[in-house]
C-alpha atoms as a PDB file:
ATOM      1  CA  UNK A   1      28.748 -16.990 -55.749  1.00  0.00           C
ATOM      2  CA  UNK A   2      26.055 -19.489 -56.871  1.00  0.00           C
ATOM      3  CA  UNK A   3      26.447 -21.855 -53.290  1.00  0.00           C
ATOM      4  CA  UNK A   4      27.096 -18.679 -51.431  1.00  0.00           C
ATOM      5  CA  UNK A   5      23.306 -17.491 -52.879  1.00  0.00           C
ATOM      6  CA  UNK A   6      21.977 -20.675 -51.795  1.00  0.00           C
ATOM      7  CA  UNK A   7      23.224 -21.186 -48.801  1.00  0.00           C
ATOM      8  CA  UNK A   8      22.067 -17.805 -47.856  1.00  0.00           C
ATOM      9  CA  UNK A   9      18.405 -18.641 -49.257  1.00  0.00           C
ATOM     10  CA  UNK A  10      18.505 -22.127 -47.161  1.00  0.00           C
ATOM     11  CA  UNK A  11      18.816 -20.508 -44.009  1.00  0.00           C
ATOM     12  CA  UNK A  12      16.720 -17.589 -44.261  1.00  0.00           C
ATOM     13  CA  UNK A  13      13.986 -19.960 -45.130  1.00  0.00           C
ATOM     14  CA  UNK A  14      14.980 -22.223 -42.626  1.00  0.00           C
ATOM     15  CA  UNK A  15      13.920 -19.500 -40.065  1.00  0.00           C
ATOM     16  CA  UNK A  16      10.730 -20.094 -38.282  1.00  0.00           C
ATOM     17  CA  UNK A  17       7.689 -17.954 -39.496  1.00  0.00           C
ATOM     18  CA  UNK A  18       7.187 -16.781 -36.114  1.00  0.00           C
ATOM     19  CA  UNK A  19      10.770 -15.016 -35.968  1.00  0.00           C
ATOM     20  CA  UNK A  20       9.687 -12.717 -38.522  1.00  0.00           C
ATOM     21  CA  UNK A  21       6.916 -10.462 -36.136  1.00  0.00           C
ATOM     22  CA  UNK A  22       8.426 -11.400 -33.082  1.00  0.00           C
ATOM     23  CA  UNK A  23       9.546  -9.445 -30.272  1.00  0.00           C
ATOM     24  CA  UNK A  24      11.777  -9.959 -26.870  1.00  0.00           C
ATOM     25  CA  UNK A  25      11.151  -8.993 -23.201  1.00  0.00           C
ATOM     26  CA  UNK A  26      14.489  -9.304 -20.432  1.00  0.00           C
ATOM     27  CA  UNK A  27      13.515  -9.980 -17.200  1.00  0.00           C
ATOM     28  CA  UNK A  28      15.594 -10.497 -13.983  1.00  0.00           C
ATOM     29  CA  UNK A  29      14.339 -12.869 -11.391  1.00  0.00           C
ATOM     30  CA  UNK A  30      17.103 -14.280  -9.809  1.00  0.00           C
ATOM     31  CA  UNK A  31      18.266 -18.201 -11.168  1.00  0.00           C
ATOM     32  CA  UNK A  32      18.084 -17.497 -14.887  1.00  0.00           C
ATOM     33  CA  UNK A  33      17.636 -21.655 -14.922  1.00  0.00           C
ATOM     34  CA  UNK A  34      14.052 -21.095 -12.768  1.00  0.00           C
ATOM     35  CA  UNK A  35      13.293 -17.995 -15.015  1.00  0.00           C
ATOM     36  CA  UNK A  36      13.817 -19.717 -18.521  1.00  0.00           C
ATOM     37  CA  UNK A  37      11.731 -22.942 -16.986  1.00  0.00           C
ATOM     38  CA  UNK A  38       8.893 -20.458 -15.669  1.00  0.00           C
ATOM     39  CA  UNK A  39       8.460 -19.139 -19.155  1.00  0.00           C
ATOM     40  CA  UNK A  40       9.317 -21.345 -22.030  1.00  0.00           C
ATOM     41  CA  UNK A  41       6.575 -23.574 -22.351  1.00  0.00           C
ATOM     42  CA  UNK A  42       3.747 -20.615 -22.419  1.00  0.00           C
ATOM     43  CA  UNK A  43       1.902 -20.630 -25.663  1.00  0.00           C
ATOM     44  CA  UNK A  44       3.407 -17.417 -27.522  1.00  0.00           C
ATOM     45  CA  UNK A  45       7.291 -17.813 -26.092  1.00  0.00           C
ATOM     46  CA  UNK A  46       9.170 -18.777 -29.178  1.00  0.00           C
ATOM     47  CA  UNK A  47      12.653 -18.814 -26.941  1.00  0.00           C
ATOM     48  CA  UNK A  48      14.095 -18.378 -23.712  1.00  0.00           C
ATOM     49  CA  UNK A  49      17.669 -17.295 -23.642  1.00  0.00           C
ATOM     50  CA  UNK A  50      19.763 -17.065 -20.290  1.00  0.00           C
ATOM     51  CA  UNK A  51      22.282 -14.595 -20.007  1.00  0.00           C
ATOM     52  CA  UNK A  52      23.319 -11.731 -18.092  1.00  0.00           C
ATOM     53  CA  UNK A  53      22.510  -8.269 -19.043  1.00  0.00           C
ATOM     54  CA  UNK A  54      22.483  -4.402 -16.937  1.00  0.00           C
ATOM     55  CA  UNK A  55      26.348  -4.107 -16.106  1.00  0.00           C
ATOM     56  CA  UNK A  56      29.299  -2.429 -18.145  1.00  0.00           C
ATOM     57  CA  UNK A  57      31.990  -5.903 -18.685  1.00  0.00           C
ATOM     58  CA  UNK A  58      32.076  -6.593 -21.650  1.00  0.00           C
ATOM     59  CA  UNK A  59      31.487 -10.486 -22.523  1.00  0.00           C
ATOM     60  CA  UNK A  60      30.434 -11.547 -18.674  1.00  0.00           C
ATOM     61  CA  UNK A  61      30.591 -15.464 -17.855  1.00  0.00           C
ATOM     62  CA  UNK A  62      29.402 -17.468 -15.048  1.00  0.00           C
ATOM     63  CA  UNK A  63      32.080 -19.327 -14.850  1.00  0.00           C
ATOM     64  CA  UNK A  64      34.684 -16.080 -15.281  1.00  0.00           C
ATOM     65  CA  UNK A  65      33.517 -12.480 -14.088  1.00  0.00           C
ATOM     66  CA  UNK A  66      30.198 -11.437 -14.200  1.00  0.00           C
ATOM     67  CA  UNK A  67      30.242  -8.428 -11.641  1.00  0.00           C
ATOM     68  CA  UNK A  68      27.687  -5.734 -11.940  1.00  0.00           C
ATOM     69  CA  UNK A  69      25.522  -7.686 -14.064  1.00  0.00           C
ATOM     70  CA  UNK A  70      21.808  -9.302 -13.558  1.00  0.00           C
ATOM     71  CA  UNK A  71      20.986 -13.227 -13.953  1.00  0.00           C
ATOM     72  CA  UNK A  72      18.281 -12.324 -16.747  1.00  0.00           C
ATOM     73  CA  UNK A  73      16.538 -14.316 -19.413  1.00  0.00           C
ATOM     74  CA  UNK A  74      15.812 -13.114 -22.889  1.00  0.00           C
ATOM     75  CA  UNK A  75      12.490 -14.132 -23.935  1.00  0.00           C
ATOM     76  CA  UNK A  76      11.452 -14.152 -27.837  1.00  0.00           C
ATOM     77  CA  UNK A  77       7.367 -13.842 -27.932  1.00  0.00           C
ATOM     78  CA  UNK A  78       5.082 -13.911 -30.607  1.00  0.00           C
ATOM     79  CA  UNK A  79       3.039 -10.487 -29.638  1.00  0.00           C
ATOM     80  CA  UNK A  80       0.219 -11.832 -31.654  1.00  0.00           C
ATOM     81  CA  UNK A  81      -0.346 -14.559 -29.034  1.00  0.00           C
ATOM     82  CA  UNK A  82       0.752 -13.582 -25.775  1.00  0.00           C
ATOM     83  CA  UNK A  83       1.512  -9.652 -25.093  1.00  0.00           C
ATOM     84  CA  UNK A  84       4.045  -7.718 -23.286  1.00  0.00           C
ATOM     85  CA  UNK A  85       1.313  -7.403 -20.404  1.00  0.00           C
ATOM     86  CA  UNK A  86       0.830 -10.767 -19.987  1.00  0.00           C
ATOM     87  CA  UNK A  87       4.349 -11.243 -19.646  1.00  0.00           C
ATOM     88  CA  UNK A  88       4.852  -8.785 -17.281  1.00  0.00           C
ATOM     89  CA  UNK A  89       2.063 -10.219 -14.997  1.00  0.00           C
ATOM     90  CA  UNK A  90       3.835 -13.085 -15.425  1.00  0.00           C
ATOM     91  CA  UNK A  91       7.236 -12.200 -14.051  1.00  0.00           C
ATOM     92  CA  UNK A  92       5.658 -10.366 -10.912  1.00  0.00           C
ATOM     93  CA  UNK A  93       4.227 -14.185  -9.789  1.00  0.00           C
ATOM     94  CA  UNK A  94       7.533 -15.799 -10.502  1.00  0.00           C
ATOM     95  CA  UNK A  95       9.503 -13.342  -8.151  1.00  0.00           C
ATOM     96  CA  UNK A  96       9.635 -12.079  -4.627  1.00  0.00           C
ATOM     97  CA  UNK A  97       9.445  -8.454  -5.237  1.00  0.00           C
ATOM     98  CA  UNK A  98      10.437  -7.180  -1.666  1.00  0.00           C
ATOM     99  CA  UNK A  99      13.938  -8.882  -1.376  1.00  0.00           C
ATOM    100  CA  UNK A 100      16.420  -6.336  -1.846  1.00  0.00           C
ATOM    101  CA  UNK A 101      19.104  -8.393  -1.367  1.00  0.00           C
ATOM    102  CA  UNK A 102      18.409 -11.400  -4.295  1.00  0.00           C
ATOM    103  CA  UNK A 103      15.841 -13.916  -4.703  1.00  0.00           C
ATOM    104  CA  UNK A 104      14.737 -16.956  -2.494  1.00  0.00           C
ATOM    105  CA  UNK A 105      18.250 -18.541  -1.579  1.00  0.00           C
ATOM    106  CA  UNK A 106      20.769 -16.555  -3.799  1.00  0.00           C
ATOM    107  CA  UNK A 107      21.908 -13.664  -2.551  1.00  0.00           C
ATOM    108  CA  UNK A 108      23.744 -10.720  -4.569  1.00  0.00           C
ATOM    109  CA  UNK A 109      23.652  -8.251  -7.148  1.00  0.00           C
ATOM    110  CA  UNK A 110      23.588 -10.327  -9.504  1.00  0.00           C
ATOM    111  CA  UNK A 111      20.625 -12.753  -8.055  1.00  0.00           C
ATOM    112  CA  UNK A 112      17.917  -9.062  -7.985  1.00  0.00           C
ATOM    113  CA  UNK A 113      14.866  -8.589 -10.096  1.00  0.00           C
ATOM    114  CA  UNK A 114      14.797  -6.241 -12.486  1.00  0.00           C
ATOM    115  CA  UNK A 115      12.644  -5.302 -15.718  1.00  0.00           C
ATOM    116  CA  UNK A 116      14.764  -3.982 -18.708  1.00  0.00           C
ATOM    117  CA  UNK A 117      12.244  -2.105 -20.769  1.00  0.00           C
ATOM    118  CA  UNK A 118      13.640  -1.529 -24.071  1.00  0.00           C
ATOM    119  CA  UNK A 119      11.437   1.401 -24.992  1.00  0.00           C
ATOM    120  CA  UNK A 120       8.970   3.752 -23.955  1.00  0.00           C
ATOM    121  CA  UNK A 121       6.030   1.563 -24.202  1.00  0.00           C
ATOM    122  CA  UNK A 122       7.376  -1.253 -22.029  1.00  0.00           C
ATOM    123  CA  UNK A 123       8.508   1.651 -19.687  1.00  0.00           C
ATOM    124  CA  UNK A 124       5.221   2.411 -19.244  1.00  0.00           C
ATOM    125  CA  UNK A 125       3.445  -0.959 -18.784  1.00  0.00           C
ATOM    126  CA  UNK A 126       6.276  -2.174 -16.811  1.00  0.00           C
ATOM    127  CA  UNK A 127       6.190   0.831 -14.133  1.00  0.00           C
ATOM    128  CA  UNK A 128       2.681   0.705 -14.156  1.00  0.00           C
ATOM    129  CA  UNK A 129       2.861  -3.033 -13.137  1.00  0.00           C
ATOM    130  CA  UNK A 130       5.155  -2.069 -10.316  1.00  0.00           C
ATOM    131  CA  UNK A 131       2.672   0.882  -9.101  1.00  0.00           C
ATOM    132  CA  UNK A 132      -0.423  -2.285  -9.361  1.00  0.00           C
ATOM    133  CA  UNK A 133       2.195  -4.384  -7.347  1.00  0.00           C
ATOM    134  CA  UNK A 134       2.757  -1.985  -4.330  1.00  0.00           C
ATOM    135  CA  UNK A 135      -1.122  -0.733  -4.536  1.00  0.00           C
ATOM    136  CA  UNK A 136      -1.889  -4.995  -3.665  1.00  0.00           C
ATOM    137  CA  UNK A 137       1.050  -4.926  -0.657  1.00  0.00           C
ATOM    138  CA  UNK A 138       0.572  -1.505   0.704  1.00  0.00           C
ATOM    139  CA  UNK A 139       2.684  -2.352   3.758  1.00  0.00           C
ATOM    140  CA  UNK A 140       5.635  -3.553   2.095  1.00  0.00           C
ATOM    141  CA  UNK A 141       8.217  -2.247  -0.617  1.00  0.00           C
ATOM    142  CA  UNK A 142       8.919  -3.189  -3.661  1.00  0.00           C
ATOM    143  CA  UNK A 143      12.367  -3.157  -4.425  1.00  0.00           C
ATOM    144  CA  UNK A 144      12.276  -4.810  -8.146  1.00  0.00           C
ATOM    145  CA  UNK A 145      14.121  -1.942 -10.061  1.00  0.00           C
ATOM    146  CA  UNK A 146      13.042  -0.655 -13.724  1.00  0.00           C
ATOM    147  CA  UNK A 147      15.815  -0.322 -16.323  1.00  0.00           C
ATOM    148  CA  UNK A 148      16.887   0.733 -19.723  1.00  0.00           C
ATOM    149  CA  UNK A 149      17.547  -2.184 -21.804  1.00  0.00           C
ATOM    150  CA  UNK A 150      21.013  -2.530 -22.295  1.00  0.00           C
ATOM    151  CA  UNK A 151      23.218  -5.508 -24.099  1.00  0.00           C
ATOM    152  CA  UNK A 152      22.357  -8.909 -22.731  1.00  0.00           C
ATOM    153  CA  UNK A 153      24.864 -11.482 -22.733  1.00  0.00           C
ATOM    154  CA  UNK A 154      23.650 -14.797 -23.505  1.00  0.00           C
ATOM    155  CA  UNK A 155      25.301 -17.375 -20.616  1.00  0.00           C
ATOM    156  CA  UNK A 156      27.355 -20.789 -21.248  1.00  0.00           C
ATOM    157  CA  UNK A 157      25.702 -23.280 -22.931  1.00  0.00           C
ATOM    158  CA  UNK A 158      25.863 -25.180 -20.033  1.00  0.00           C
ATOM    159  CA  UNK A 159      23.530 -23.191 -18.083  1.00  0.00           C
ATOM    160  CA  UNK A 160      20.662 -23.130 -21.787  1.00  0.00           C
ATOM    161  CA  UNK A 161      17.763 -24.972 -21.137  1.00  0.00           C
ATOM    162  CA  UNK A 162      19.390 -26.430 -17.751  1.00  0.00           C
ATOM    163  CA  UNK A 163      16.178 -27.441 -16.346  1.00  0.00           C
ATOM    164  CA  UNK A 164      15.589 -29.938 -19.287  1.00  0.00           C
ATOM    165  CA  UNK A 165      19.664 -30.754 -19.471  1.00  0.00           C
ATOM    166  CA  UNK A 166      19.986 -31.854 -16.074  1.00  0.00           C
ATOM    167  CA  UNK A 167      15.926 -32.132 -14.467  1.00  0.00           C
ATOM    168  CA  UNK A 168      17.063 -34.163 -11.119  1.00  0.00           C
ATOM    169  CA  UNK A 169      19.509 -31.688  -9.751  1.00  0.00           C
ATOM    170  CA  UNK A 170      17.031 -28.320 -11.487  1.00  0.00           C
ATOM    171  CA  UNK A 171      14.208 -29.650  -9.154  1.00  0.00           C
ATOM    172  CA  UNK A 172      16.365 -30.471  -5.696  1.00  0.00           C
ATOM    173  CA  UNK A 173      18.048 -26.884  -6.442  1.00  0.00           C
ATOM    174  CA  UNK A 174      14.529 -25.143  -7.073  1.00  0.00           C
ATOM    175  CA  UNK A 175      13.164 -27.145  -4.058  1.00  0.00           C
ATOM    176  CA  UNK A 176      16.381 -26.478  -1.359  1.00  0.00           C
ATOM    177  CA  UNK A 177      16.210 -22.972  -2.577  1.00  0.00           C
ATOM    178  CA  UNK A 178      12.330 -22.375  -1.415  1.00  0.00           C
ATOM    179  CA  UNK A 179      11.726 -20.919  -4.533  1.00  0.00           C
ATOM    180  CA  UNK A 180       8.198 -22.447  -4.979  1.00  0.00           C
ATOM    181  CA  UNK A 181       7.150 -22.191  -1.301  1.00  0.00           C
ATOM    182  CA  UNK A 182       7.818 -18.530  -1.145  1.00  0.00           C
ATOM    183  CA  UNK A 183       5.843 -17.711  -4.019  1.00  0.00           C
ATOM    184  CA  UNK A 184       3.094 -19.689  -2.866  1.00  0.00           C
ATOM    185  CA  UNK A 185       3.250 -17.783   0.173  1.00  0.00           C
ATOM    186  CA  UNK A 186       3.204 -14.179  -1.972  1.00  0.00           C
ATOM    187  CA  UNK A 187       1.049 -15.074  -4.556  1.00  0.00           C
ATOM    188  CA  UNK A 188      -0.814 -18.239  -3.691  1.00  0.00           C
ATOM    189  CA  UNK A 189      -2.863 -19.785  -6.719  1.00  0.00           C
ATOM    190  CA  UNK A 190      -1.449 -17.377  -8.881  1.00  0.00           C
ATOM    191  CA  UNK A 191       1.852 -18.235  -8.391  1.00  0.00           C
ATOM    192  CA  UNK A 192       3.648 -20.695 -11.182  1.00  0.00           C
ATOM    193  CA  UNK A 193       3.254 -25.121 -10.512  1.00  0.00           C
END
């Protein structure tokens, strides 16, 4: 009982600070490897989890079945330091909003953008985004959907942190795919270097 007490003690104590008053956003923007790159070196991100999240199968894999089911990241934030807002406005300049069909060079289901709001708050900021989105392209449509947060599915370990894993073949994907050209194009200055 006495190692099972301080084992227990060791690892709650062993969790970062930060962990204690965080909070997660789950975005879908296509690559979850571009998505977890695009976000996990901004100052309040404590994590950045890839995974898939939105469909009904149960356990999804890359490798196995994922059908029906967004490429997503799960992103643990410090809301003291950077807020859901910010966050938002960050995932709008990281995607191309008026491809109903996937993003940049993938193509499917599974390859759309999509916000998961995971309660009426994020709802709200995260429709009102969409509204500030379509006001700025009045002659296009957005086709990024707005969904209830469901379970999300964290990917392979493979596919964590691939852009750091495996850099040379992350930056000739991200490159062939036109990911950073078309967002240039969209967003110009705003868009993520």
């Amino acid at each position: 009982m006495r190692r099972l007490t301080l084992l227990l003690s060791t690892f709650l104590f062993s969790i970062p600070l930060s962990w204690a008053d965080s909070a997660t956003a789950v975005f879908a923007g296509g690559c979850f490897w571009c998505m977890e790159s695009d976000y996990q070196d901004r100052e309040g991100v404590i994590d950045v989890v890839s995974g898939f999240t939105g469909g009904t199968l149960q356990n999804p894999t890359y490798s196995g079945n994922h059908a029906g089911h967004f490429e997503a990241v799960k992103i643990t934030y410090d809301p003291a330091v950077v807020s859901y807002q910010q966050l938002l406005d960050q995932f709008w300049v990281s995607i191309d909003p008026f491809d109903d069909k996937g993003q940049f060079c993938d193509k499917g289901f599974s390859y759309r953008s999509a916000i998961f709001a995971g309660d009426a708050a994020e709802r709200a900021l995260a429709e009102a985004s969409k509204v500030a989105v379509q006001k700025r392209f009045a002659d296009a449509v957005v086709y990024t959907e707005i969904r209830d947060a469901s379970e999300f599915w964290p990917v392979e370990e493979y596919h964590q942190d691939y852009y750091l894993k495996n850099p040379l073949r992350y930056k000739y994907y991200r490159w062939n795919c036109g990911r950073d050209q078309r967002l240039e194009q969209i967003w110009g200055q705003s868009a993520p270097h």
